[in-house]
PDB file of N, CA and C in Angstrom:
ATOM      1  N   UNK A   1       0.843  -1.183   0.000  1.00  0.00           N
ATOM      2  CA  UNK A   1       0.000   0.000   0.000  1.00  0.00           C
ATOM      3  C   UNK A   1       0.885   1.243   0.000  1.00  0.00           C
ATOM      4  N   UNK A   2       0.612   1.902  -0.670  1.00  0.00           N
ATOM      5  CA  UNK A   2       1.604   3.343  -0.923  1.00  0.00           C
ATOM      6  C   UNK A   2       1.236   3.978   0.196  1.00  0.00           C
ATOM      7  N   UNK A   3       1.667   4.635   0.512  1.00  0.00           N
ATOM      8  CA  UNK A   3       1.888   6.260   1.338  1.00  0.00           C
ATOM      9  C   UNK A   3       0.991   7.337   0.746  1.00  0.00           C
ATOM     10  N   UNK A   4       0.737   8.005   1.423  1.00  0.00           N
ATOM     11  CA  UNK A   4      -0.632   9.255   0.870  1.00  0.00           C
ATOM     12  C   UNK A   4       0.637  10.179   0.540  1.00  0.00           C
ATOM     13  N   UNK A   5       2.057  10.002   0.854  1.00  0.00           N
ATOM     14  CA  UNK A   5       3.049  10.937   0.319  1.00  0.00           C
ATOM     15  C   UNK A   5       3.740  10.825  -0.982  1.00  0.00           C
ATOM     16  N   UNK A   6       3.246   9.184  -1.045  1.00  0.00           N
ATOM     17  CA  UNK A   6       3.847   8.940  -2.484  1.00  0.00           C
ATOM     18  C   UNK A   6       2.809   8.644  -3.677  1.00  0.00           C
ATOM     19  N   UNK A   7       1.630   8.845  -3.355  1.00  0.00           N
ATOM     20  CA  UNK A   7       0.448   8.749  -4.076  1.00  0.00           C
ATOM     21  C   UNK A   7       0.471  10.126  -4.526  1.00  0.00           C
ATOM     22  N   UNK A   8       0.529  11.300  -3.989  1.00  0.00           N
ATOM     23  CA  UNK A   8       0.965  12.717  -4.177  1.00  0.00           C
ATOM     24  C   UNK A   8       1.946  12.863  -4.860  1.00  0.00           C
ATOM     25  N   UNK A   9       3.193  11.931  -4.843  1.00  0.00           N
ATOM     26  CA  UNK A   9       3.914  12.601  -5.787  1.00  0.00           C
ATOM     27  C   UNK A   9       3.661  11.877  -7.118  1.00  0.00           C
ATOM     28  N   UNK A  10       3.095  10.610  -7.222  1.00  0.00           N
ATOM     29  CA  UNK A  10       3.190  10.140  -8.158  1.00  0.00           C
ATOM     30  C   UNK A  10       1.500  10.874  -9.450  1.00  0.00           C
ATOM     31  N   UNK A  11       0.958  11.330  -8.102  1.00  0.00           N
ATOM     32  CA  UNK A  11      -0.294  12.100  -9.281  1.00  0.00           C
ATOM     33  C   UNK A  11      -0.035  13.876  -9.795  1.00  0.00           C
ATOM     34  N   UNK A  12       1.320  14.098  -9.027  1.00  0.00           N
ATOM     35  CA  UNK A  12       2.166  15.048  -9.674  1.00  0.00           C
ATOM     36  C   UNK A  12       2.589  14.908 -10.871  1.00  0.00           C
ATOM     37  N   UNK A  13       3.734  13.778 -10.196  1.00  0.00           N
ATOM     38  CA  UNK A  13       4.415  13.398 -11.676  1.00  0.00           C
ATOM     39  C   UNK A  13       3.349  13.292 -12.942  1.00  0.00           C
ATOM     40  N   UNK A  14       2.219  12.485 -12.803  1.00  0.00           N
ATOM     41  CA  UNK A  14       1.357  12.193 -13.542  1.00  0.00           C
ATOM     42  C   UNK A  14       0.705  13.236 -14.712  1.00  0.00           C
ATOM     43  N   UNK A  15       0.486  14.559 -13.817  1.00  0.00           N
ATOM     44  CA  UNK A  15      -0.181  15.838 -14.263  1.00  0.00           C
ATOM     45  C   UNK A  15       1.190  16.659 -14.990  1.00  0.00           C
ATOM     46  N   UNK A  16       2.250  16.663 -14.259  1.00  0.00           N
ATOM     47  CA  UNK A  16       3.532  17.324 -15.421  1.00  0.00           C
ATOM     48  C   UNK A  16       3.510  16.905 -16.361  1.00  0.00           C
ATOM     49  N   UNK A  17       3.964  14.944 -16.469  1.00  0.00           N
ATOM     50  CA  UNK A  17       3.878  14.258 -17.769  1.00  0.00           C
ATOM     51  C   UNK A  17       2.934  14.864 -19.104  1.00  0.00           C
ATOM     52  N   UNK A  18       1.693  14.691 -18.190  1.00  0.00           N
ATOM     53  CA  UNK A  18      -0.002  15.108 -19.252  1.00  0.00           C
ATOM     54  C   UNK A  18       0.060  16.419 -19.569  1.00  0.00           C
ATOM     55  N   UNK A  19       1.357  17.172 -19.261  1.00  0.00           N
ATOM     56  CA  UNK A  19       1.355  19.053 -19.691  1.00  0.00           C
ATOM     57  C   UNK A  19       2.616  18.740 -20.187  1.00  0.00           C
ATOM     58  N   UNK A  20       3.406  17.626 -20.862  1.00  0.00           N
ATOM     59  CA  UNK A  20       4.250  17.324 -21.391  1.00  0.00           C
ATOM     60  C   UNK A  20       5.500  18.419 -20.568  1.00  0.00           C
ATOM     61  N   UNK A  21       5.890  18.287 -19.123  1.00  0.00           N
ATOM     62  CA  UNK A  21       6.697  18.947 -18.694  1.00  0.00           C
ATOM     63  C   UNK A  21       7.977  18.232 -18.305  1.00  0.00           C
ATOM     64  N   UNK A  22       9.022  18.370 -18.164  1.00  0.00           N
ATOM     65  CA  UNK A  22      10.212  17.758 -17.732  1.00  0.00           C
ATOM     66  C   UNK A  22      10.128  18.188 -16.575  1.00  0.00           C
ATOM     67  N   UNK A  23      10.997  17.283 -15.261  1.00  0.00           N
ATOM     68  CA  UNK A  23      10.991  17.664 -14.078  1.00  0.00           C
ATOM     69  C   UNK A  23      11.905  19.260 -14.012  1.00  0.00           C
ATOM     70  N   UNK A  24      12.737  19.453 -15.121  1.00  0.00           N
ATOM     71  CA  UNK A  24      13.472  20.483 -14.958  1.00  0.00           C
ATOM     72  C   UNK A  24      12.831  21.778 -15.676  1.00  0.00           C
ATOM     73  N   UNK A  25      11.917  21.349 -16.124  1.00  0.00           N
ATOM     74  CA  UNK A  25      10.980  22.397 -16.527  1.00  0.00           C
ATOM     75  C   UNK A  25      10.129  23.696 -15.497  1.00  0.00           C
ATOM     76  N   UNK A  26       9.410  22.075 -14.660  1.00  0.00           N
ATOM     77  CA  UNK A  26       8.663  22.357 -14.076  1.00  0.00           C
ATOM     78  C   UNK A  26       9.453  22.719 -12.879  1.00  0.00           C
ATOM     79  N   UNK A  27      10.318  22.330 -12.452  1.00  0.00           N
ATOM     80  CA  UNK A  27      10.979  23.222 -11.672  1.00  0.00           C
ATOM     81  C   UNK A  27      11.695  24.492 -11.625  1.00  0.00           C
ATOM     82  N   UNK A  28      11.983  24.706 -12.564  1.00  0.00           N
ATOM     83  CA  UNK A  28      12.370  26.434 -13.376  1.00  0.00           C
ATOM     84  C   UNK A  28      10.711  27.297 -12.544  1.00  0.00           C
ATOM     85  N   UNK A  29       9.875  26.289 -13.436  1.00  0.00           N
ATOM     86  CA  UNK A  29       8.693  27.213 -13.354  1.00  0.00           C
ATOM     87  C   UNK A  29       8.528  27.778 -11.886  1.00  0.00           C
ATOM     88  N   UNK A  30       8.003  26.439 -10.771  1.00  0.00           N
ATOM     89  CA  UNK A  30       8.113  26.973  -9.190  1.00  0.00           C
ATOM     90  C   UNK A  30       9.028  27.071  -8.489  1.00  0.00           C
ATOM     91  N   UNK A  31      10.457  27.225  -9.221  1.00  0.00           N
ATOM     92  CA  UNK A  31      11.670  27.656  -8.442  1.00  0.00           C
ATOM     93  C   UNK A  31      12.113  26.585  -7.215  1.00  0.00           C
ATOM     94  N   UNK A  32      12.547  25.682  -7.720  1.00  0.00           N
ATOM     95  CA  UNK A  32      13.352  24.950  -6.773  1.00  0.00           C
ATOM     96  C   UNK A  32      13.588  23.785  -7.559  1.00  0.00           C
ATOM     97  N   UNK A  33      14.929  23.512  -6.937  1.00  0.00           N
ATOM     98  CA  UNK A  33      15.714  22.793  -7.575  1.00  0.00           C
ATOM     99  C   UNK A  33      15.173  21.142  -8.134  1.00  0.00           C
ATOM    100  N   UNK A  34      15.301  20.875  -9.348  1.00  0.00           N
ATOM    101  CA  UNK A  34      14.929  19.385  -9.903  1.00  0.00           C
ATOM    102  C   UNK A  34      15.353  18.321  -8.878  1.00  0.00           C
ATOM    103  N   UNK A  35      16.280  18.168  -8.301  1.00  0.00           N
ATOM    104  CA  UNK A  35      16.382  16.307  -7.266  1.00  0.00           C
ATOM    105  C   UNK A  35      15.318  17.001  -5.882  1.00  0.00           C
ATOM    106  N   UNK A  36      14.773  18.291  -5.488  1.00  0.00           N
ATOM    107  CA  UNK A  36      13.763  18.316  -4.703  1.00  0.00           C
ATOM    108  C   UNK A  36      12.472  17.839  -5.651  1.00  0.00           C
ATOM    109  N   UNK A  37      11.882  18.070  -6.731  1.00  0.00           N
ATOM    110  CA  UNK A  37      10.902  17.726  -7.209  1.00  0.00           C
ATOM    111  C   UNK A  37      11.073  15.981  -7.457  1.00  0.00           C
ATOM    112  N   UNK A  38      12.396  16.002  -7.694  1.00  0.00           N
ATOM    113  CA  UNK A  38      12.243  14.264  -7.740  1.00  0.00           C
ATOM    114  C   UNK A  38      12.140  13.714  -6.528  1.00  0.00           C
ATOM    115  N   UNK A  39      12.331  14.364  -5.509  1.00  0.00           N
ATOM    116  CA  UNK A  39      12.129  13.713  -4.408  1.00  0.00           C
ATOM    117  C   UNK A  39      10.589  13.282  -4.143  1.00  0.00           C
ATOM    118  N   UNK A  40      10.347  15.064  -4.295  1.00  0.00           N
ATOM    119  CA  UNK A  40       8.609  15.208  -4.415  1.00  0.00           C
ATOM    120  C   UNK A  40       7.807  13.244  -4.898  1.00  0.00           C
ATOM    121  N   UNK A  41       8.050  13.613  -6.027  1.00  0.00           N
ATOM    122  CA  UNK A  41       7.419  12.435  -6.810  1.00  0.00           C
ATOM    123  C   UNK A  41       7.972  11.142  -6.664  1.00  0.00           C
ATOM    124  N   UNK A  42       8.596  10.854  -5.918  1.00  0.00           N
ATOM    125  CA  UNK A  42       9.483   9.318  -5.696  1.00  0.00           C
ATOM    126  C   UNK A  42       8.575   9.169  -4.219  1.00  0.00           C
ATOM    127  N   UNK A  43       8.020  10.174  -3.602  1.00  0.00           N
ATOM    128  CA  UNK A  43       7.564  10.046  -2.460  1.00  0.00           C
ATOM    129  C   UNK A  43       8.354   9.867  -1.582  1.00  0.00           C
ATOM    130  N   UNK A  44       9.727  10.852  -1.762  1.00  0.00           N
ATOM    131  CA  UNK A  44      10.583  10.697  -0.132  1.00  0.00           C
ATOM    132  C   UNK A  44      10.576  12.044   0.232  1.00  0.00           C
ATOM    133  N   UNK A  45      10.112  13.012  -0.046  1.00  0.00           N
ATOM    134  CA  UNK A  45       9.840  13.852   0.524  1.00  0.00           C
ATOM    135  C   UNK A  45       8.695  15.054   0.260  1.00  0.00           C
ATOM    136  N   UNK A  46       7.685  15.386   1.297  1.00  0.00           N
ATOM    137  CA  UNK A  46       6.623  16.031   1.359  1.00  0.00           C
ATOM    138  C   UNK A  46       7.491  17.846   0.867  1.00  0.00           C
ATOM    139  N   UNK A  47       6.179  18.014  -0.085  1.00  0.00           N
ATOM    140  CA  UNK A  47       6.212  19.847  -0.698  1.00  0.00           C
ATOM    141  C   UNK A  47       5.542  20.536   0.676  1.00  0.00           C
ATOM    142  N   UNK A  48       5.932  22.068   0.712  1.00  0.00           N
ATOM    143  CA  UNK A  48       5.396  22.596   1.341  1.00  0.00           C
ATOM    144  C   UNK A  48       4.540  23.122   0.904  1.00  0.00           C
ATOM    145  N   UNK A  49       3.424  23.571   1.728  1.00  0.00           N
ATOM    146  CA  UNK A  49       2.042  24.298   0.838  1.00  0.00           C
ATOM    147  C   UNK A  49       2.177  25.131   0.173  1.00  0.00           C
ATOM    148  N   UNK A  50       3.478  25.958   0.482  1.00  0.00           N
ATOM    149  CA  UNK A  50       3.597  27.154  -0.633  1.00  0.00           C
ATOM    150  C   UNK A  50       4.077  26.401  -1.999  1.00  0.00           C
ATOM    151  N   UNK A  51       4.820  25.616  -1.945  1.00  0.00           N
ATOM    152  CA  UNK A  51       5.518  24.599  -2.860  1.00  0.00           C
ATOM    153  C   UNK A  51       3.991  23.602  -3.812  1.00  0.00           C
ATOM    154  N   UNK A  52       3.142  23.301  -2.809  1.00  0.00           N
ATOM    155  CA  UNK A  52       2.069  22.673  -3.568  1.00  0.00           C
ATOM    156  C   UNK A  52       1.431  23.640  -4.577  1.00  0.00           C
ATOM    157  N   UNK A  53       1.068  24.701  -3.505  1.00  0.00           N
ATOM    158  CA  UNK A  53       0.204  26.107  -4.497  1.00  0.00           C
ATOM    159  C   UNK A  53       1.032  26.457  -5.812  1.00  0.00           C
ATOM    160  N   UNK A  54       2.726  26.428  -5.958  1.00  0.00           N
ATOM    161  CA  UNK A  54       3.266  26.901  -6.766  1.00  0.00           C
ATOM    162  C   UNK A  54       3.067  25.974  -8.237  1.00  0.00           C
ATOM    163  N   UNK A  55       3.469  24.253  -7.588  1.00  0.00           N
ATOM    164  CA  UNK A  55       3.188  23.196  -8.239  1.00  0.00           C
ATOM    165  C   UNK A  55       1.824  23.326  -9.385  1.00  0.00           C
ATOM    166  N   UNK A  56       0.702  23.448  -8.515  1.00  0.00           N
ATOM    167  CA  UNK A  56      -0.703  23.532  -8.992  1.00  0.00           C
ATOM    168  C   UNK A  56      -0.826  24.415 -10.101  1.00  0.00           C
ATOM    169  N   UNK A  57      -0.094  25.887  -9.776  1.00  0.00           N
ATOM    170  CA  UNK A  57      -0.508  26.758 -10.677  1.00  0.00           C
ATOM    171  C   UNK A  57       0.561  26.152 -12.173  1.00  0.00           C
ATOM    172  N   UNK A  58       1.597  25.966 -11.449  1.00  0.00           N
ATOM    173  CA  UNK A  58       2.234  25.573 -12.675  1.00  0.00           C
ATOM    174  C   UNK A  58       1.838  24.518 -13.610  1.00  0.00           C
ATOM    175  N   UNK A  59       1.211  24.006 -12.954  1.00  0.00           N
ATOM    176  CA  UNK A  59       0.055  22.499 -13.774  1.00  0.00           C
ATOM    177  C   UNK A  59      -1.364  23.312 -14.447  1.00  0.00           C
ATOM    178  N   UNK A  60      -1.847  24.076 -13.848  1.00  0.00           N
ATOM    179  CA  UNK A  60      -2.826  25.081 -14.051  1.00  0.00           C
ATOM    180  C   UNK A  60      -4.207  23.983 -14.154  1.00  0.00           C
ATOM    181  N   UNK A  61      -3.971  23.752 -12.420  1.00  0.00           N
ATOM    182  CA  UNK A  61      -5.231  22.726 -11.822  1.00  0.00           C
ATOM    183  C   UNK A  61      -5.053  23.614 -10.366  1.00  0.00           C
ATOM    184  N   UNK A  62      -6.286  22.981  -9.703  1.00  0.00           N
ATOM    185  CA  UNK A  62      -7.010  23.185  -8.695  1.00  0.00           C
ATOM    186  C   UNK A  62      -6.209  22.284  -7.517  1.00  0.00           C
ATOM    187  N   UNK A  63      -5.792  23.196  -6.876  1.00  0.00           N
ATOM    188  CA  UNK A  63      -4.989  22.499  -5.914  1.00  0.00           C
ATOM    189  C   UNK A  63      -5.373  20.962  -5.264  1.00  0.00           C
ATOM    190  N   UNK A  64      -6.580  21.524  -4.898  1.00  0.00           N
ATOM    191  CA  UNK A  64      -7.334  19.451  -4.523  1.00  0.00           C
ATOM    192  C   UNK A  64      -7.284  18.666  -5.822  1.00  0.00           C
ATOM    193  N   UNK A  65      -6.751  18.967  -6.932  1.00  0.00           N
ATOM    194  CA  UNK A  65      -6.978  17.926  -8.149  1.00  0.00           C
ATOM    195  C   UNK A  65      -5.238  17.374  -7.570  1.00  0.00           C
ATOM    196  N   UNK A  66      -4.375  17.928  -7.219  1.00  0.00           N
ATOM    197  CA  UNK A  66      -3.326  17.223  -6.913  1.00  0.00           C
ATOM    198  C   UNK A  66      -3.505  15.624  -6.022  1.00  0.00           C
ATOM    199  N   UNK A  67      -5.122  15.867  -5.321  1.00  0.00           N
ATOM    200  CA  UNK A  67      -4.847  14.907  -4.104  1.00  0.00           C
ATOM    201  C   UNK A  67      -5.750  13.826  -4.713  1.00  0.00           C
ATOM    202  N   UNK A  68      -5.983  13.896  -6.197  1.00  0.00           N
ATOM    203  CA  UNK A  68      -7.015  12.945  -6.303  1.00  0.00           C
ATOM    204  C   UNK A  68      -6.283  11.732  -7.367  1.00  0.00           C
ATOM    205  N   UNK A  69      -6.190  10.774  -6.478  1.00  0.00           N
ATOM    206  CA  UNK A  69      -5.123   9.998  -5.890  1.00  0.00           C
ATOM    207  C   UNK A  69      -5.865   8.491  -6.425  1.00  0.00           C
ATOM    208  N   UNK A  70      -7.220   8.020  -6.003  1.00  0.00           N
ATOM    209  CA  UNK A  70      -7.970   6.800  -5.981  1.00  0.00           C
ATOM    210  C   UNK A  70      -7.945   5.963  -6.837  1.00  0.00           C
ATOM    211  N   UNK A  71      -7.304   6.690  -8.522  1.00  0.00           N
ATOM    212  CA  UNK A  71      -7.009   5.459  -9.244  1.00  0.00           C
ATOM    213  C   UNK A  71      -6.005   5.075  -9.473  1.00  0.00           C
ATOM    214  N   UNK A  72      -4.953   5.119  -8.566  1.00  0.00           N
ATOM    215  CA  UNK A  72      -3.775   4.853  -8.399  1.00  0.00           C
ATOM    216  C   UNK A  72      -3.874   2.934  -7.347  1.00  0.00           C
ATOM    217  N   UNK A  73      -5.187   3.411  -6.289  1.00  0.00           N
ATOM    218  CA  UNK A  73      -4.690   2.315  -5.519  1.00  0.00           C
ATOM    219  C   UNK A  73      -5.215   1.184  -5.672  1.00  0.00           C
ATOM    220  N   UNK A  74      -5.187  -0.086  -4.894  1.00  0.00           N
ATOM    221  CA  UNK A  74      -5.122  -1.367  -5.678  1.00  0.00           C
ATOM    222  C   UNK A  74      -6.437  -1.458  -5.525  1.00  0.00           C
ATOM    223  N   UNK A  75      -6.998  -3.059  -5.977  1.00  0.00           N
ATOM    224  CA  UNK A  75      -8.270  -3.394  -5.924  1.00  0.00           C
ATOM    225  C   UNK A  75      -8.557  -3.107  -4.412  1.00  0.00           C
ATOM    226  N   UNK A  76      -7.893  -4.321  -4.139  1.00  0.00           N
ATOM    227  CA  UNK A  76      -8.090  -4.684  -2.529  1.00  0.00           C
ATOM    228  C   UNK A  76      -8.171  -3.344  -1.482  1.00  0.00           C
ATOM    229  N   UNK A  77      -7.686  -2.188  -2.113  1.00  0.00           N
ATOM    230  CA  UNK A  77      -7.280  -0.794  -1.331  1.00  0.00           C
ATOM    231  C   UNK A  77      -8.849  -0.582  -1.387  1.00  0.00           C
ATOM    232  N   UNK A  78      -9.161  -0.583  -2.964  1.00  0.00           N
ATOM    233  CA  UNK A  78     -10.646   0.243  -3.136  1.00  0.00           C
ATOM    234  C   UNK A  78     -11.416  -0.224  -2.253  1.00  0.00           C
ATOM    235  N   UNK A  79     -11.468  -1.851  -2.395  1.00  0.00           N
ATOM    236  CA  UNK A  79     -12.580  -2.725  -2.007  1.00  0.00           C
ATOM    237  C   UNK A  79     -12.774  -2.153  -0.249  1.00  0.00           C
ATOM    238  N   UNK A  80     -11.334  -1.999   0.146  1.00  0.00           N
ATOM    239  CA  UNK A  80     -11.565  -1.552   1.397  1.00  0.00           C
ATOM    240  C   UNK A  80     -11.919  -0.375   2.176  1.00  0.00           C
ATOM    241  N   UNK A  81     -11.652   0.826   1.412  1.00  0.00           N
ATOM    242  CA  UNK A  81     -12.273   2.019   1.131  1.00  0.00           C
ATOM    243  C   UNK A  81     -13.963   1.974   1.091  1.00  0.00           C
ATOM    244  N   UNK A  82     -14.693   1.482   0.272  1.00  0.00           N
ATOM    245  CA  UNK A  82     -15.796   1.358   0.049  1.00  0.00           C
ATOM    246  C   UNK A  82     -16.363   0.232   1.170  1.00  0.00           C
ATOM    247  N   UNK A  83     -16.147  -0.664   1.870  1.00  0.00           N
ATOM    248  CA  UNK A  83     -16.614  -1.704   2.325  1.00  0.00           C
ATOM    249  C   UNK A  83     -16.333  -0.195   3.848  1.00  0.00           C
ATOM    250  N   UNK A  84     -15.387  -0.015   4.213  1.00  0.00           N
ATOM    251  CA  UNK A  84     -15.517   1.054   5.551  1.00  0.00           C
ATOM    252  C   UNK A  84     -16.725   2.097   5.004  1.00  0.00           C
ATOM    253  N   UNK A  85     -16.773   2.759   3.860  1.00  0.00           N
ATOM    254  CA  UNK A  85     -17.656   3.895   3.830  1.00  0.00           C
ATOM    255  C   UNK A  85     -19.422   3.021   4.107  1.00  0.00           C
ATOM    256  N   UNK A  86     -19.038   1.905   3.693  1.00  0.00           N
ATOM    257  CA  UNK A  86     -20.470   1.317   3.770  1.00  0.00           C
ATOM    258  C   UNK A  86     -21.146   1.222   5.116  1.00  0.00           C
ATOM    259  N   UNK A  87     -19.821   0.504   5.906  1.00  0.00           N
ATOM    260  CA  UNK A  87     -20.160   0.627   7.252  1.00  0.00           C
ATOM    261  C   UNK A  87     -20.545   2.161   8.149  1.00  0.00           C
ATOM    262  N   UNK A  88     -20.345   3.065   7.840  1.00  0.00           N
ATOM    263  CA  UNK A  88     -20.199   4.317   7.938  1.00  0.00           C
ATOM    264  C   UNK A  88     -21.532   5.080   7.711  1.00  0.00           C
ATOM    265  N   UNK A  89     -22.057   4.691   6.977  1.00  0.00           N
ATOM    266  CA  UNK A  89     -23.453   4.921   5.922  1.00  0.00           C
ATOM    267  C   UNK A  89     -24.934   4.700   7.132  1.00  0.00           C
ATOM    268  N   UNK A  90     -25.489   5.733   7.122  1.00  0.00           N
ATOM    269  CA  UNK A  90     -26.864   5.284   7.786  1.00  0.00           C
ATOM    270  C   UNK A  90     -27.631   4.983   6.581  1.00  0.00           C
ATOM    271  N   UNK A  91     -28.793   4.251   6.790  1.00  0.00           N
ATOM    272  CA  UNK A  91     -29.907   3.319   6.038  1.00  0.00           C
ATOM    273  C   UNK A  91     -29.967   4.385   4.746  1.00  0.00           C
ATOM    274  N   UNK A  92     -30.318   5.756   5.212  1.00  0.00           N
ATOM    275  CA  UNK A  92     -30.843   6.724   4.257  1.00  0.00           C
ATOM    276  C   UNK A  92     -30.115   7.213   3.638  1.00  0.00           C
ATOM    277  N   UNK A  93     -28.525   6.980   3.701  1.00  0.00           N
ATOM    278  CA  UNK A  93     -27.392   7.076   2.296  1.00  0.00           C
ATOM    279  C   UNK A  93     -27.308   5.558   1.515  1.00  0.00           C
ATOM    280  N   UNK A  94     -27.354   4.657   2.551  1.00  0.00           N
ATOM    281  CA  UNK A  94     -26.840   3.179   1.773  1.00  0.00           C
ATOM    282  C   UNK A  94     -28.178   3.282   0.679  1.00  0.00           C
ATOM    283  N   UNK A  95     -29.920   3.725   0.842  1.00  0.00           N
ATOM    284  CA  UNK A  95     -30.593   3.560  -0.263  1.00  0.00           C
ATOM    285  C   UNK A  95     -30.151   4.744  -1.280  1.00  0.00           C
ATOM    286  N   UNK A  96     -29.292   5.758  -0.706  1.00  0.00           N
ATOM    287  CA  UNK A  96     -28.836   6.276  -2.110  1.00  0.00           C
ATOM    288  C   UNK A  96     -28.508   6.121  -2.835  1.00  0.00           C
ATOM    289  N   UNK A  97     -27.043   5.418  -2.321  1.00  0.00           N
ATOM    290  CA  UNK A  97     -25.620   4.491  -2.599  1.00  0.00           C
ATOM    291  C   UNK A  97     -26.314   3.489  -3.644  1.00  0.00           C
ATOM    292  N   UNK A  98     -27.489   2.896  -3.129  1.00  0.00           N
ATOM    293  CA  UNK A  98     -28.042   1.939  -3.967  1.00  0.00           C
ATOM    294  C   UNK A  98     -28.764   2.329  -5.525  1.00  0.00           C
ATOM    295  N   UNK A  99     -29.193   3.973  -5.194  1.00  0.00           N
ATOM    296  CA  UNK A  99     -29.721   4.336  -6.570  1.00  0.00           C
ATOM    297  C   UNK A  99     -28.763   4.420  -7.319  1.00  0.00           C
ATOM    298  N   UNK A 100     -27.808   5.239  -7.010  1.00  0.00           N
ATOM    299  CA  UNK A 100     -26.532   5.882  -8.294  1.00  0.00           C
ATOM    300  C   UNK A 100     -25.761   4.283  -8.620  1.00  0.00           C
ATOM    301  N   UNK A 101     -25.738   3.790  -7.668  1.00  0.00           N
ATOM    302  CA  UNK A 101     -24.722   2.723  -8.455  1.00  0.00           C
ATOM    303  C   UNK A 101     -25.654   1.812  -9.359  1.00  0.00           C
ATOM    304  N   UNK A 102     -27.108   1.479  -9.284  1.00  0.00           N
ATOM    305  CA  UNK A 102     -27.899   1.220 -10.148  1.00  0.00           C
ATOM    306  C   UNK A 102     -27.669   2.057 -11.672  1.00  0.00           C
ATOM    307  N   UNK A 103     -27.765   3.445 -11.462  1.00  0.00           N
ATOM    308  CA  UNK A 103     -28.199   4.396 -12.190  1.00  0.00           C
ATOM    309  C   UNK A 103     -26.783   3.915 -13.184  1.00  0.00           C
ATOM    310  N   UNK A 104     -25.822   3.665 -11.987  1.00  0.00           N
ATOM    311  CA  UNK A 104     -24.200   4.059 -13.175  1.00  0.00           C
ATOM    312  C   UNK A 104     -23.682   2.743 -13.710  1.00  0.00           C
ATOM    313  N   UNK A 105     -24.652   1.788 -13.140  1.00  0.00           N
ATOM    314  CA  UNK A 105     -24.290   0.340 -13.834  1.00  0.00           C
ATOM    315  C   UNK A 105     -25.577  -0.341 -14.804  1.00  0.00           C
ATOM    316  N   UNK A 106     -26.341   0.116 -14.585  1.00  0.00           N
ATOM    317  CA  UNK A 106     -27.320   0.067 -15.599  1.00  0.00           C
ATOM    318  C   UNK A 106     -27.479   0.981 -16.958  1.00  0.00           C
TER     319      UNK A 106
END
């Protein structure tokens, strides 16, 4: 199971790639040095928020799009994610839960 630090860097890396950026690009752009951004994205070391905000704009996304992370993790991660939210759920979300996933599998 990854780290929520290396799931972050790797949906970094992910979003530079998709803006066709080099790590040395994108580091020109928010000013600091390329083996810190590789660190970033190898997941050995956490950005600071000013460092995230700089990241984001330089991707020219919404800072929470950095953290959206979920299709990165495994089955068994999801399965377990969803099996806790279920438990979590009073009667009158689980018949929600039950419409949309009807709605989105039908």
């Amino acid at each position: 199971m990854k780290t929520t630090r290396e799931l972050l860097g790797t949906r970094i890396k992910e979003l530079r790639k998709a803006r066709r950026l080099s790590q040395a690009q994108l580091s020109e752009r928010i000013n600091i040095e390329p083996k810190h951004l590789s660190r970033i994205e190898v997941g050995r070391s956490y950005p600071s928020l000013k460092t995230l905000e700089k990241i984001a704009e330089a991707l020219d996304v919404e800072m929470k799009h950095l953290f959206e992370f979920m299709h990165f993790v495994s089955d068994e991660e999801l399965n377990e994610n969803i099996d806790k939210l279920i438990k979590e759920a009073d009667k009158d979300k689980l018949r929600l839960v039950l419409k949309i996933l009807r709605a989105i599998i039908r």
